[in-house]
PDB file of N, CA and C in Angstrom:
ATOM      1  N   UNK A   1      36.210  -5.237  41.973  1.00  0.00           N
ATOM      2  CA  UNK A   1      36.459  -4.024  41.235  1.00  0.00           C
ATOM      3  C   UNK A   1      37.953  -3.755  41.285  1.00  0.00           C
ATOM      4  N   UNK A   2      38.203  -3.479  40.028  1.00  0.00           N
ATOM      5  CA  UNK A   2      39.615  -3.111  40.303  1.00  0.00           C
ATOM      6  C   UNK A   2      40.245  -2.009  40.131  1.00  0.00           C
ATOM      7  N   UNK A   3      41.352  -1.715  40.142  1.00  0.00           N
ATOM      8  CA  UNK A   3      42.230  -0.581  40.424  1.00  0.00           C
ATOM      9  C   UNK A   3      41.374   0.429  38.917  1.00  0.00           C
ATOM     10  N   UNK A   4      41.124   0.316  37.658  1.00  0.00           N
ATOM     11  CA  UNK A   4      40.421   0.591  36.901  1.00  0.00           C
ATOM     12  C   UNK A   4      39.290   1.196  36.821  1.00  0.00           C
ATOM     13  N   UNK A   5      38.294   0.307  37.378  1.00  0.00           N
ATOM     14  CA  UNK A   5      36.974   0.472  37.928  1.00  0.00           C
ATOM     15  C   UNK A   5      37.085   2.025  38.896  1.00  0.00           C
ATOM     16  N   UNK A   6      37.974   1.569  40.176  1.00  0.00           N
ATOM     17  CA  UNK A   6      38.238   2.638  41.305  1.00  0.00           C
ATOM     18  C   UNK A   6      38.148   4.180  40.301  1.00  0.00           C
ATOM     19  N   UNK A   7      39.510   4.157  39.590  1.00  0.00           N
ATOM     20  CA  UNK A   7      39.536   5.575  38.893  1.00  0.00           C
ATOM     21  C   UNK A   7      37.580   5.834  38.124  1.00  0.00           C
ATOM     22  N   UNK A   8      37.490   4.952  37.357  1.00  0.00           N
ATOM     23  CA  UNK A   8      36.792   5.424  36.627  1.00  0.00           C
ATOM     24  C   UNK A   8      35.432   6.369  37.402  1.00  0.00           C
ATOM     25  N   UNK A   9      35.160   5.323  38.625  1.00  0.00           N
ATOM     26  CA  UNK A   9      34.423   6.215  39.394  1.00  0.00           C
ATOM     27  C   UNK A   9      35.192   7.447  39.788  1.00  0.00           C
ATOM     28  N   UNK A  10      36.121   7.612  40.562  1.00  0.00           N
ATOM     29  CA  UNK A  10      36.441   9.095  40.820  1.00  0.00           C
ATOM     30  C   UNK A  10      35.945   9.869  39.637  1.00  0.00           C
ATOM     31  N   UNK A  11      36.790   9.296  38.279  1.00  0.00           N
ATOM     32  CA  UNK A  11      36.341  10.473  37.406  1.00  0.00           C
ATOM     33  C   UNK A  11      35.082  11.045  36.900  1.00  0.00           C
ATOM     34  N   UNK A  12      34.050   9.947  37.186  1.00  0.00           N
ATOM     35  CA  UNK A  12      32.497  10.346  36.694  1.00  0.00           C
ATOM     36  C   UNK A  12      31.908  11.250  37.993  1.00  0.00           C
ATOM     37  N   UNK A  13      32.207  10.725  39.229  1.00  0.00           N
ATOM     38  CA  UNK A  13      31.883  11.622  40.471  1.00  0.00           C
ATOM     39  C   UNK A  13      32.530  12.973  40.041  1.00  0.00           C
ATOM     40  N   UNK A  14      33.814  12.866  39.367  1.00  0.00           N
ATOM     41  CA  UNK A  14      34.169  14.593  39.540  1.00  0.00           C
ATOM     42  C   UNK A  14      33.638  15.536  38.512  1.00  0.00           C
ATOM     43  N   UNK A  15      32.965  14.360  37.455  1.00  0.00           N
ATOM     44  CA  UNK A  15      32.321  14.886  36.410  1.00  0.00           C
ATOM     45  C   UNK A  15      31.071  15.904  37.214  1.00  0.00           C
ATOM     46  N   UNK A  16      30.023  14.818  37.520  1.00  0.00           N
ATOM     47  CA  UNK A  16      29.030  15.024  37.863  1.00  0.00           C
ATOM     48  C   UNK A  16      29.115  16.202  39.330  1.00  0.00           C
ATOM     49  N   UNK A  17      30.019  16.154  39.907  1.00  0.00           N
ATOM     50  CA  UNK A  17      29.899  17.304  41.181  1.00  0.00           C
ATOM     51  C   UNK A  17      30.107  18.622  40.042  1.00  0.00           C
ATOM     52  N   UNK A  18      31.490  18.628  39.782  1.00  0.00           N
ATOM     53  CA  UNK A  18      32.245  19.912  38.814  1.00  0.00           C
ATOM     54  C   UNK A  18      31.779  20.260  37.923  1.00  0.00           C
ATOM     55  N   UNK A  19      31.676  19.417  36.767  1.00  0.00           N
ATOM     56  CA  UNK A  19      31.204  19.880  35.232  1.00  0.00           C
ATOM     57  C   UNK A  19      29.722  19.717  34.875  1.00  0.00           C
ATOM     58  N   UNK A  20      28.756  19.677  35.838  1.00  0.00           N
ATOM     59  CA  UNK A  20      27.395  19.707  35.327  1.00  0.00           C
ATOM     60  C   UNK A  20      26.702  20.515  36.149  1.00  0.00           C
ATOM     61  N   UNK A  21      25.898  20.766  35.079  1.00  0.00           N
ATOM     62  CA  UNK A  21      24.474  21.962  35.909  1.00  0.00           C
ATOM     63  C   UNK A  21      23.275  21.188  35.588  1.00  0.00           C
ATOM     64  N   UNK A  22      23.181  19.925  35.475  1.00  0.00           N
ATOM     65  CA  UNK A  22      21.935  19.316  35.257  1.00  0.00           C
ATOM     66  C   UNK A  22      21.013  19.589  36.675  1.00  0.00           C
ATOM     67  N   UNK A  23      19.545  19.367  36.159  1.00  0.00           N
ATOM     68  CA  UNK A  23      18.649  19.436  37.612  1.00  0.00           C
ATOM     69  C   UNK A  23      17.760  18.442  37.458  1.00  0.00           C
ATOM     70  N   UNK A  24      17.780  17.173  38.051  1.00  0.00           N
ATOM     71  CA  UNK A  24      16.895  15.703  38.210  1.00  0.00           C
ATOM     72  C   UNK A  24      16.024  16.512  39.283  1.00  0.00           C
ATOM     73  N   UNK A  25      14.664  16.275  39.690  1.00  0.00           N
ATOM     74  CA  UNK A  25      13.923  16.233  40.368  1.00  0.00           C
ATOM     75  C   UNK A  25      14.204  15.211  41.716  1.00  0.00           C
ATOM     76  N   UNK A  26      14.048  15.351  42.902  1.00  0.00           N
ATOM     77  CA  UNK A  26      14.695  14.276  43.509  1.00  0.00           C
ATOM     78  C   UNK A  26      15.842  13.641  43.881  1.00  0.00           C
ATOM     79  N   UNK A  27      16.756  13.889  42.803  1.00  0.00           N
ATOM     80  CA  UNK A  27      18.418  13.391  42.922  1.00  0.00           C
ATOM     81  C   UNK A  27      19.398  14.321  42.881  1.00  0.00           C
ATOM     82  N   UNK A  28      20.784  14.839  43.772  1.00  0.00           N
ATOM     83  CA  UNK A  28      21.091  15.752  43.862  1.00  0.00           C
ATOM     84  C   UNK A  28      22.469  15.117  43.310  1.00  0.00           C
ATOM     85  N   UNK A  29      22.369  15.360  41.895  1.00  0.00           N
ATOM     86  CA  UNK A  29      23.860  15.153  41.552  1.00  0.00           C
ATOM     87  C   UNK A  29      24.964  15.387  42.139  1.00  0.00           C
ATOM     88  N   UNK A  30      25.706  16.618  42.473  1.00  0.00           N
ATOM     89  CA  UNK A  30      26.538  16.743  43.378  1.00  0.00           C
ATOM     90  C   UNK A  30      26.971  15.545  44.192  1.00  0.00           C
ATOM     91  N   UNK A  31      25.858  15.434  45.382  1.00  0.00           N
ATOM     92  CA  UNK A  31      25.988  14.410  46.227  1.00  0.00           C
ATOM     93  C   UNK A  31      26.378  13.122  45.393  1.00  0.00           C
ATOM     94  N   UNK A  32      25.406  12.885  44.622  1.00  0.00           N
ATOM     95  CA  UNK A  32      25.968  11.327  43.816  1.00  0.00           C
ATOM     96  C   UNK A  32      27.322  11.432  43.438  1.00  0.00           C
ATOM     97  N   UNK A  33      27.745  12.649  43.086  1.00  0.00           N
ATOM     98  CA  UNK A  33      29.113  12.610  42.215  1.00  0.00           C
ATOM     99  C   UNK A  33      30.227  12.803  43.688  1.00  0.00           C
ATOM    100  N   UNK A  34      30.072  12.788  44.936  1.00  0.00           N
ATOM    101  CA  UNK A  34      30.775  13.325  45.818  1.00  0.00           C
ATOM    102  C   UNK A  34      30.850  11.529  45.992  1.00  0.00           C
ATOM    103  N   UNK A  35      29.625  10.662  46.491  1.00  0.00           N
ATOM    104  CA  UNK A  35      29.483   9.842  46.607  1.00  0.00           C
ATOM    105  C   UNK A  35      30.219   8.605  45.923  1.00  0.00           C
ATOM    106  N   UNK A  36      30.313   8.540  44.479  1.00  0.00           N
ATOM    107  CA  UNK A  36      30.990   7.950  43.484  1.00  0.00           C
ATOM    108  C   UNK A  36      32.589   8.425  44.276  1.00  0.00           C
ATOM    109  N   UNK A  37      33.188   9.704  44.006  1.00  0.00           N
ATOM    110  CA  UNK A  37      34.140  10.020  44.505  1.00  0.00           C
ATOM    111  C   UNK A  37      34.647   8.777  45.948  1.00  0.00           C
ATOM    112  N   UNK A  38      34.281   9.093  46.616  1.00  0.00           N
ATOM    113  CA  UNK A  38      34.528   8.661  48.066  1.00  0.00           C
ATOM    114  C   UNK A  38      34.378   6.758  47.633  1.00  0.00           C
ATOM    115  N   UNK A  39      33.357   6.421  47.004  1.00  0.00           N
ATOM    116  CA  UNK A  39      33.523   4.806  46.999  1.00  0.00           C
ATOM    117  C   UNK A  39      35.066   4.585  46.004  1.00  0.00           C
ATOM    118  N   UNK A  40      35.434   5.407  45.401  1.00  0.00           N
ATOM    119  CA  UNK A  40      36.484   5.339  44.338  1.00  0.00           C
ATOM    120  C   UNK A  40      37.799   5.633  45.317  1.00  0.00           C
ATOM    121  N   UNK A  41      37.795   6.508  46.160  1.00  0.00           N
ATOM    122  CA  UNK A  41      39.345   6.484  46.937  1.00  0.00           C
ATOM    123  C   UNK A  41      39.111   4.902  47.935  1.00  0.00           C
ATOM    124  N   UNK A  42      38.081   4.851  48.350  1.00  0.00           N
ATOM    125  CA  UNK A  42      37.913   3.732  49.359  1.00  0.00           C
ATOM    126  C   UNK A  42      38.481   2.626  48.626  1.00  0.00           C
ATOM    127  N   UNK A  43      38.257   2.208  47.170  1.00  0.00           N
ATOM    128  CA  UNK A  43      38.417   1.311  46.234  1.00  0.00           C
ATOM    129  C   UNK A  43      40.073   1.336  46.060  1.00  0.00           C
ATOM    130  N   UNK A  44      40.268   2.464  45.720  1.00  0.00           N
ATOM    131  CA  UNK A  44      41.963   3.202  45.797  1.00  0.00           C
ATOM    132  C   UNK A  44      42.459   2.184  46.780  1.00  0.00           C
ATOM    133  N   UNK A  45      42.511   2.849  47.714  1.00  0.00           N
ATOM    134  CA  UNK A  45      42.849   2.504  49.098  1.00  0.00           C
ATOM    135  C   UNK A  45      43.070   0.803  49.281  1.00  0.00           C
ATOM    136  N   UNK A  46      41.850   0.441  49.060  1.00  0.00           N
ATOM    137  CA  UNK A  46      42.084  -1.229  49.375  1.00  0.00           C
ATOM    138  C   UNK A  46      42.639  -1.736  48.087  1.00  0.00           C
ATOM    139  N   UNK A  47      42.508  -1.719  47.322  1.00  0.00           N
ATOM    140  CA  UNK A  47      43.229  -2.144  46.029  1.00  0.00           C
ATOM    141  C   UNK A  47      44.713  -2.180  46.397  1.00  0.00           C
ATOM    142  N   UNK A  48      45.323  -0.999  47.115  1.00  0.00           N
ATOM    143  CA  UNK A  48      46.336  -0.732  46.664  1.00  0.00           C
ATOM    144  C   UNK A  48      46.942  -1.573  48.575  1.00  0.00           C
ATOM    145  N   UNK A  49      46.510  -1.368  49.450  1.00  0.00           N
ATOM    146  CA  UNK A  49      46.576  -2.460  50.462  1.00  0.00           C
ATOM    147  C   UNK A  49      46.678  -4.294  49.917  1.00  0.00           C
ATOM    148  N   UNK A  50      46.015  -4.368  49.187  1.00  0.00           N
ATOM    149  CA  UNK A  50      45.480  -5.738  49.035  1.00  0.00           C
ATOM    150  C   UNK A  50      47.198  -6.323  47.905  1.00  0.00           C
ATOM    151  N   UNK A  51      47.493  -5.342  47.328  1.00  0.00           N
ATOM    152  CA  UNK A  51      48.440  -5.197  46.377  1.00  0.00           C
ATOM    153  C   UNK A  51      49.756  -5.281  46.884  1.00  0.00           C
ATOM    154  N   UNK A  52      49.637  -4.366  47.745  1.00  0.00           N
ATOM    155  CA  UNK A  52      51.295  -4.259  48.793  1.00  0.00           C
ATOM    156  C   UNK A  52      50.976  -5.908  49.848  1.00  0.00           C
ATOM    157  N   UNK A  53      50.309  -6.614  49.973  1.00  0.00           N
ATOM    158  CA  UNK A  53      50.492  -7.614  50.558  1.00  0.00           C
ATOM    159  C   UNK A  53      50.896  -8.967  49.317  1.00  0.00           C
ATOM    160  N   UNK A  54      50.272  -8.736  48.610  1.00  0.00           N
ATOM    161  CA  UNK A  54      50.396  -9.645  47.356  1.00  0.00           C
ATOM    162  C   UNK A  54      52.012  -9.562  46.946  1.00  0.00           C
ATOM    163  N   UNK A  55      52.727  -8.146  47.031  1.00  0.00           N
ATOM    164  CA  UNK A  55      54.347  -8.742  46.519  1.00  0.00           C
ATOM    165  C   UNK A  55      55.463  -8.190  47.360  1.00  0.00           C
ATOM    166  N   UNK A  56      54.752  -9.408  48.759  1.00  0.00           N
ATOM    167  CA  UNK A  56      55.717  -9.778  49.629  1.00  0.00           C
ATOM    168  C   UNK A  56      56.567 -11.089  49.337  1.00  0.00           C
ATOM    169  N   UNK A  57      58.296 -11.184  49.060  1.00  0.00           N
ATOM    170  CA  UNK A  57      59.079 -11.508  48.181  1.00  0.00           C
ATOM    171  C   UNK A  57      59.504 -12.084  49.050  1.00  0.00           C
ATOM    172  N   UNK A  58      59.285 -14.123  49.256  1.00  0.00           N
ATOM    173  CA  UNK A  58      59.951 -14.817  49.942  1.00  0.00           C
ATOM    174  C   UNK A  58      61.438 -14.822  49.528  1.00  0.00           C
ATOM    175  N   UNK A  59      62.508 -14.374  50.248  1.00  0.00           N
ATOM    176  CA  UNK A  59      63.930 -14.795  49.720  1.00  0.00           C
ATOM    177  C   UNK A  59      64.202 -16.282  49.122  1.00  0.00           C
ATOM    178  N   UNK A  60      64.227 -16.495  48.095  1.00  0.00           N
ATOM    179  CA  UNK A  60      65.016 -18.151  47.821  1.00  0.00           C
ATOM    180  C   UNK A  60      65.667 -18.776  48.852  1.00  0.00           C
ATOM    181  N   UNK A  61      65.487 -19.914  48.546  1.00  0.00           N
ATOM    182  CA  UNK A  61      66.366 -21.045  49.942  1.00  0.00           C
ATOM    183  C   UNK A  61      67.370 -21.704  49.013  1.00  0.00           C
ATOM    184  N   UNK A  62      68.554 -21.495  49.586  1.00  0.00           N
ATOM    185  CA  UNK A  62      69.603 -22.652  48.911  1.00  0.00           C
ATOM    186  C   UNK A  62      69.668 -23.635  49.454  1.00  0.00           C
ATOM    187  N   UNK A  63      69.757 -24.531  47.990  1.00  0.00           N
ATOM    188  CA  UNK A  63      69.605 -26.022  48.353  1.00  0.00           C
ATOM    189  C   UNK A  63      70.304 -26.927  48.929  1.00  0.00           C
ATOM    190  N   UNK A  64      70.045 -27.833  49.540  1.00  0.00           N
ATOM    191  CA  UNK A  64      70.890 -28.348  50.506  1.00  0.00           C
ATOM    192  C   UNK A  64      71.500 -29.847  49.926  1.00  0.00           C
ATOM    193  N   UNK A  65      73.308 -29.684  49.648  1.00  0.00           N
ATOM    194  CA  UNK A  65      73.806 -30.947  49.050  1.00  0.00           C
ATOM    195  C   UNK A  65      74.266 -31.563  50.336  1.00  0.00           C
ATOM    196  N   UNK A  66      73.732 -33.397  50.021  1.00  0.00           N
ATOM    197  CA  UNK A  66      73.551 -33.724  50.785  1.00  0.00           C
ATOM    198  C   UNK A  66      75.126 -34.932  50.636  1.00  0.00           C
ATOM    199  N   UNK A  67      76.376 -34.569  51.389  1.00  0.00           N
ATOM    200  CA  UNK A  67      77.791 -34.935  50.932  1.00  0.00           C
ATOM    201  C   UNK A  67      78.143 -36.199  51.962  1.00  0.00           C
ATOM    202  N   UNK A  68      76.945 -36.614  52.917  1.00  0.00           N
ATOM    203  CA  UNK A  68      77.684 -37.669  54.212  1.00  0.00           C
ATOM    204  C   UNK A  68      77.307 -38.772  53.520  1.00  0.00           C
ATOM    205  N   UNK A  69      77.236 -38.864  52.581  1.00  0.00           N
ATOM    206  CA  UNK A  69      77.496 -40.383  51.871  1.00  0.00           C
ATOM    207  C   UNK A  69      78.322 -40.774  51.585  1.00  0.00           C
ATOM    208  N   UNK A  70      79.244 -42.057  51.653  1.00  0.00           N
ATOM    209  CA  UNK A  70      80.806 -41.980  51.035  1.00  0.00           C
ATOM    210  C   UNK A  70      80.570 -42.784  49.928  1.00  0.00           C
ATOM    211  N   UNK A  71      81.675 -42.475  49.227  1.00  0.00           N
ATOM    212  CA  UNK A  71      81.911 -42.370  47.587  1.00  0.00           C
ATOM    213  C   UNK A  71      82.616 -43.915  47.579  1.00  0.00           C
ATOM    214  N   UNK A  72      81.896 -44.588  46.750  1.00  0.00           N
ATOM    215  CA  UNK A  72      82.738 -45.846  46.171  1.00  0.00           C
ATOM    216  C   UNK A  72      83.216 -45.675  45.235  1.00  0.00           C
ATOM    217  N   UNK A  73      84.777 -46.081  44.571  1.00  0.00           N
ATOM    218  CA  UNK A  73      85.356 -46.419  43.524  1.00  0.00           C
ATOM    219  C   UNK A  73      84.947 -47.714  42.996  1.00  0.00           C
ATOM    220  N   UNK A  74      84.269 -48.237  42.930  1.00  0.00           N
ATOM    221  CA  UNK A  74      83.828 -49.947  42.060  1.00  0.00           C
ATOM    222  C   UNK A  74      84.700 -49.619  40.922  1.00  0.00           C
ATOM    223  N   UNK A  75      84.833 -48.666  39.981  1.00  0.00           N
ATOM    224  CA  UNK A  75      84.579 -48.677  38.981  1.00  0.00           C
ATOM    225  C   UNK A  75      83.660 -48.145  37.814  1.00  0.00           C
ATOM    226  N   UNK A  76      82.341 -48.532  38.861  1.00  0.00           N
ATOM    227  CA  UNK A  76      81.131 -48.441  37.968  1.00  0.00           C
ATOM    228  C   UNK A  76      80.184 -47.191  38.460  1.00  0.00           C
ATOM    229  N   UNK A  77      80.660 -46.506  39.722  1.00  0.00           N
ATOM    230  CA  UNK A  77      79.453 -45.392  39.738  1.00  0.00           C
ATOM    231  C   UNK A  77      80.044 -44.439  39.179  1.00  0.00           C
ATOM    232  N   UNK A  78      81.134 -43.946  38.732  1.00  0.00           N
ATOM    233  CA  UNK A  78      81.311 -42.998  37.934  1.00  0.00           C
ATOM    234  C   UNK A  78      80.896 -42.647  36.557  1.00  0.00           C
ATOM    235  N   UNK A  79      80.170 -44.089  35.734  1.00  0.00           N
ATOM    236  CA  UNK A  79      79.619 -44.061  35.031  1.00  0.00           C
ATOM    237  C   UNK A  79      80.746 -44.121  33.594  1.00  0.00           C
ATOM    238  N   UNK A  80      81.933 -44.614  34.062  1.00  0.00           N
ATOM    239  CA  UNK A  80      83.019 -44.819  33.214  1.00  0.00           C
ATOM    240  C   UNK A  80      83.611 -46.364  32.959  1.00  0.00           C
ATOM    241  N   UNK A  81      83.638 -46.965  34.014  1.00  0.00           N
ATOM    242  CA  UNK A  81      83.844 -48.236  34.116  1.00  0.00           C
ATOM    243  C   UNK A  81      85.398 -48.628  34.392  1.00  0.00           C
ATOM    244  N   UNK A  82      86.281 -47.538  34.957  1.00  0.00           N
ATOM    245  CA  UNK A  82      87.809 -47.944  34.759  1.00  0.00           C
ATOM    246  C   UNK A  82      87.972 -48.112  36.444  1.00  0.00           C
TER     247      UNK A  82
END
């Protein structure tokens, strides 16, 4: 579930606690909508943990020239021929 999902539940939980007077037999909206709520910050929460680990920013490595070779003049490794 993602960061998406998370909200959408908060917002139907706050629907269902706040903006309704429905009466199910058996099911106490409120609670469901408190319920939705609470799985939606929990969702929050790790989403946003899982996220702050994801853009941890290795510094670049500079590359290493490798110069203890010595240089011949032949002529020919310069790729000129003189």
């Amino acid at each position: 579930m993602g960061l998406g999902g998370c909200i959408i539940l908060i917002a139907v939980g706050a629907i269902l606690t706040f903006a309704t007077d429905w009466d199910m037999q058996g099911v106490n909206l409120n609670l469901v909508g408190v319920i939705f709520m609470i799985v939606g910050l929990i969702g929050v929460a790790t989403f946003s943990s899982i996220a702050r680990r994801r853009r941890v920013v290795v510094p670049p490595t500079t590359p290493v020239i490798d110069d203890t070779r010595p240089r011949s003049r032949d002529g020919y490794s310069d790729g000129y021929g003189v």
